[in-house]
C-alpha atoms as a PDB file:
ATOM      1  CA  UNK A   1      48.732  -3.520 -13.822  1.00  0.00           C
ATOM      2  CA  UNK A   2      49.560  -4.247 -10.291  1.00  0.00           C
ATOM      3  CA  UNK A   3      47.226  -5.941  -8.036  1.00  0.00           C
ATOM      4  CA  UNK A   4      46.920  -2.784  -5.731  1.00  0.00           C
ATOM      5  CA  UNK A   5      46.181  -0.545  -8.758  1.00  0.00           C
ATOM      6  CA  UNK A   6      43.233  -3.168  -9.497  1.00  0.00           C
ATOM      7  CA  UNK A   7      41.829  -3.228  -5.897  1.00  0.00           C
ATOM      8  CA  UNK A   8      42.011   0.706  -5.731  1.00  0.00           C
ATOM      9  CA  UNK A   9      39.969   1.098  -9.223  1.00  0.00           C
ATOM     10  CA  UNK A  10      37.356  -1.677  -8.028  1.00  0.00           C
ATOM     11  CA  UNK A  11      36.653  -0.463  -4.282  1.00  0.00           C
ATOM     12  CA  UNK A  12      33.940   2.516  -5.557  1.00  0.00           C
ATOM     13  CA  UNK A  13      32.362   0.279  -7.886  1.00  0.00           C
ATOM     14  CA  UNK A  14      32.081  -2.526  -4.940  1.00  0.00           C
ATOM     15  CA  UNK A  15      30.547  -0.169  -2.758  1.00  0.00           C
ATOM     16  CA  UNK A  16      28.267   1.520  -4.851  1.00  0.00           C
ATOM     17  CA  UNK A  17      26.863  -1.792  -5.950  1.00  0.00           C
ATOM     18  CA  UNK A  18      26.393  -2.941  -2.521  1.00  0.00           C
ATOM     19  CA  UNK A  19      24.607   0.255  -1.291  1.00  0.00           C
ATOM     20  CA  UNK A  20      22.366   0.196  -4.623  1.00  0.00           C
ATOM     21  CA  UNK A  21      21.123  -3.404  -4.303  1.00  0.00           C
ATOM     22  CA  UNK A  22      19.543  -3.056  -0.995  1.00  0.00           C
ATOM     23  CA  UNK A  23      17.174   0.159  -2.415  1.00  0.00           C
ATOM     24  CA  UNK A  24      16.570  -1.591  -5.700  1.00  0.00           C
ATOM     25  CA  UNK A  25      15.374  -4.388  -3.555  1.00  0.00           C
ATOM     26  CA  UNK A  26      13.121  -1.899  -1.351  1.00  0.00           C
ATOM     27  CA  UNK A  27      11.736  -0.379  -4.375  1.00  0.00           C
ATOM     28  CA  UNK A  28      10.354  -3.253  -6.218  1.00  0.00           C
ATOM     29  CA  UNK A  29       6.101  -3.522  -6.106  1.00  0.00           C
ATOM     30  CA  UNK A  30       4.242  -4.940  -3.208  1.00  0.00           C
ATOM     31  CA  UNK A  31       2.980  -8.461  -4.513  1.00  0.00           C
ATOM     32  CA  UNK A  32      -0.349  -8.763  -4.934  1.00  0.00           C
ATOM     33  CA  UNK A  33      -2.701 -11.787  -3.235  1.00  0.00           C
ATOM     34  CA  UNK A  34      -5.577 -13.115  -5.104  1.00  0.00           C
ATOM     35  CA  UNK A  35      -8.240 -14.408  -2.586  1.00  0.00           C
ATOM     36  CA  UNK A  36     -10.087 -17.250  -3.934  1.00  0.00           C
ATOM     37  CA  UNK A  37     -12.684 -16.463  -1.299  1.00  0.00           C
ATOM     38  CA  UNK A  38     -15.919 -13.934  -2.433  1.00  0.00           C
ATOM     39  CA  UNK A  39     -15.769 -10.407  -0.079  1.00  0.00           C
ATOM     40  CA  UNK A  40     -18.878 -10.161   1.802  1.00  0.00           C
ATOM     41  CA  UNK A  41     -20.995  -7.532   1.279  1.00  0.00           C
ATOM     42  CA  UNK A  42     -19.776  -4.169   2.705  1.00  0.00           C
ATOM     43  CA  UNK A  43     -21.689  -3.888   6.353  1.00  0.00           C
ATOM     44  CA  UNK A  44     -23.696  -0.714   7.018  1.00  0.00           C
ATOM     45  CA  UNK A  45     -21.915   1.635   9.045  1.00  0.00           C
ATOM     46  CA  UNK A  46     -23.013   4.892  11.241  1.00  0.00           C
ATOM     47  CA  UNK A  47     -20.847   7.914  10.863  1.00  0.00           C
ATOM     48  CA  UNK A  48     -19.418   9.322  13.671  1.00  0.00           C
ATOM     49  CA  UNK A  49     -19.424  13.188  14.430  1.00  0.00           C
ATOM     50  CA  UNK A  50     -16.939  14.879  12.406  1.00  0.00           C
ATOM     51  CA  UNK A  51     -13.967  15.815  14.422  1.00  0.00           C
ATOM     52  CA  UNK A  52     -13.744  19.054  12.694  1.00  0.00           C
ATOM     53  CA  UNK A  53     -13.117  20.771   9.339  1.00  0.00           C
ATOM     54  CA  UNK A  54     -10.648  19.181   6.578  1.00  0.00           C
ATOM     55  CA  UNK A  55     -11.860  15.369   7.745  1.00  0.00           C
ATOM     56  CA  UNK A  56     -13.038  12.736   4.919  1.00  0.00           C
ATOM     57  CA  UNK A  57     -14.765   9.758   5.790  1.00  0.00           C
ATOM     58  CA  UNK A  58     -12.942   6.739   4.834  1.00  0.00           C
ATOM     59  CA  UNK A  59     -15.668   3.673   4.531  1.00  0.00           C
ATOM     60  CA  UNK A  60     -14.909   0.125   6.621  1.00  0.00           C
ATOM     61  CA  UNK A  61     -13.951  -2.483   4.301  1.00  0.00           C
ATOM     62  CA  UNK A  62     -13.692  -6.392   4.680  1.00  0.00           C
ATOM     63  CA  UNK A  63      -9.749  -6.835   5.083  1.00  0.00           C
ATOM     64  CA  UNK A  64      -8.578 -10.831   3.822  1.00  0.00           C
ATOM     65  CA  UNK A  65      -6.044 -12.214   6.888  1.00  0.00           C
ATOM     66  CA  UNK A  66      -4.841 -14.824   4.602  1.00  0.00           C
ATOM     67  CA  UNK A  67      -7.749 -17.333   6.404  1.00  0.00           C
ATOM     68  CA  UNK A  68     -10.890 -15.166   6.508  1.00  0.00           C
ATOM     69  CA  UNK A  69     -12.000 -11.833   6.306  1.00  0.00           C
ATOM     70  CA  UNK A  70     -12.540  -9.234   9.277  1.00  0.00           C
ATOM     71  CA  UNK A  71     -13.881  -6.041   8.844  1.00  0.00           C
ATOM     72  CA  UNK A  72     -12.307  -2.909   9.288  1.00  0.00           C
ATOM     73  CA  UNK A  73     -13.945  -0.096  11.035  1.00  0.00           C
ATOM     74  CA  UNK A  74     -14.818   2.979   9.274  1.00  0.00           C
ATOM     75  CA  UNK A  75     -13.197   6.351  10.677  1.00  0.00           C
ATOM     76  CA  UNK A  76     -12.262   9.786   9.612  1.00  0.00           C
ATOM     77  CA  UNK A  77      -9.642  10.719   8.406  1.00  0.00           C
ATOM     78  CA  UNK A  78      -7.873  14.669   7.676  1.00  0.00           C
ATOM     79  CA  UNK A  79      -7.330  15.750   4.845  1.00  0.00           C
ATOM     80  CA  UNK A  80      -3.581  16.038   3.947  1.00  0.00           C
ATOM     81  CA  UNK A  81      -4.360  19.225   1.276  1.00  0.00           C
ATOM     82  CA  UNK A  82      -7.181  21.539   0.498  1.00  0.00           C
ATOM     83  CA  UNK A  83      -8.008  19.978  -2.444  1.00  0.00           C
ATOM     84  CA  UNK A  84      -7.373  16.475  -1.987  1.00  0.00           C
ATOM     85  CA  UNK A  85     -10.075  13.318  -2.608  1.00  0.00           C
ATOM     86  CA  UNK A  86     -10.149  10.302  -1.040  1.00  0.00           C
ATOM     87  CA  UNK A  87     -10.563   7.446  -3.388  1.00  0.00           C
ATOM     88  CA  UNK A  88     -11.675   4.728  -1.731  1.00  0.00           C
ATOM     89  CA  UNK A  89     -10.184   1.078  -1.551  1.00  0.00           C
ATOM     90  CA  UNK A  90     -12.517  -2.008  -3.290  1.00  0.00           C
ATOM     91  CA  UNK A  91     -12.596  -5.380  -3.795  1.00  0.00           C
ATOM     92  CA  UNK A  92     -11.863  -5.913  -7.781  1.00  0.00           C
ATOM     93  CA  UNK A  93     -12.179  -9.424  -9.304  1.00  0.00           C
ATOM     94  CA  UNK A  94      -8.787 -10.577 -11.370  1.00  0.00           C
ATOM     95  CA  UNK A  95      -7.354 -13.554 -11.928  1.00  0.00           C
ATOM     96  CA  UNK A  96      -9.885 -16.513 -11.340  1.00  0.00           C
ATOM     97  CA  UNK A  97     -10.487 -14.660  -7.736  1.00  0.00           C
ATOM     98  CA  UNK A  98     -10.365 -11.067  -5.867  1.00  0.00           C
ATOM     99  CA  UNK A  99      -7.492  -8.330  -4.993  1.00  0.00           C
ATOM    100  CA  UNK A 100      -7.862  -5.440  -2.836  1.00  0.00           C
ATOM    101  CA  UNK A 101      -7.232  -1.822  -4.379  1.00  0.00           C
ATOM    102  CA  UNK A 102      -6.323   0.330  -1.318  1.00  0.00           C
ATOM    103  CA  UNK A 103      -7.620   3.361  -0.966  1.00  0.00           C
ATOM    104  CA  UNK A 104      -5.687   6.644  -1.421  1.00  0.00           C
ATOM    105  CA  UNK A 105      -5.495  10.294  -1.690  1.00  0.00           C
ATOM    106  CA  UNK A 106      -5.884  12.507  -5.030  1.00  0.00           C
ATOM    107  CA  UNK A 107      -4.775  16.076  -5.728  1.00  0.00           C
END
């Protein structure tokens, strides 16, 4: 088979493979940090007014910076459907120390 025959049959499969790797490479998980470091306990926040129908309020949270912790305000936030929850994030021990769960919508 000639050499141009070869090139011509091998181009799609070239291309393909180098538009696939670059979304396999987006789709793989987020890695996960174990803090060796205990949360603190969760501070006690006031709530704000609510800005208006359809708004949840999402709790502050200790957030780990990779040195310490700082705490993240609490705030409202709308509701993306009718029926949707908001599951809040936590602190969850694993692995000799603690990961953060974020928090996200169900329904």
């Amino acid at each position: 088979m000639p050499l141009r025959n070869i090139t011509h049959r091998l181009a799609p499969i070239v291309l393909m493979t180098a538009l696939a790797v670059p979304t396999l490479w987006g789709c793989a998980p987020p890695r996960t940090t174990i803090v060796r470091v205990n949360p603190p306990a969760p501070l006690v926040e006031v709530r704000t007014a609510r800005p208006g129908r359809g708004y949840v309020w999402v709790r502050g949270h200790w957030r780990w910076t990779g040195h310490r912790y700082v705490w993240i305000h609490g705030h409202w936030l709308r509701r993306p459907r009718g029926h949707a929850v908001w599951i809040s994030g936590r602190w969850v021990r694993r692995g000799g120390g603690w990961i953060w769960i974020s928090g996200h919508w169900r329904g």
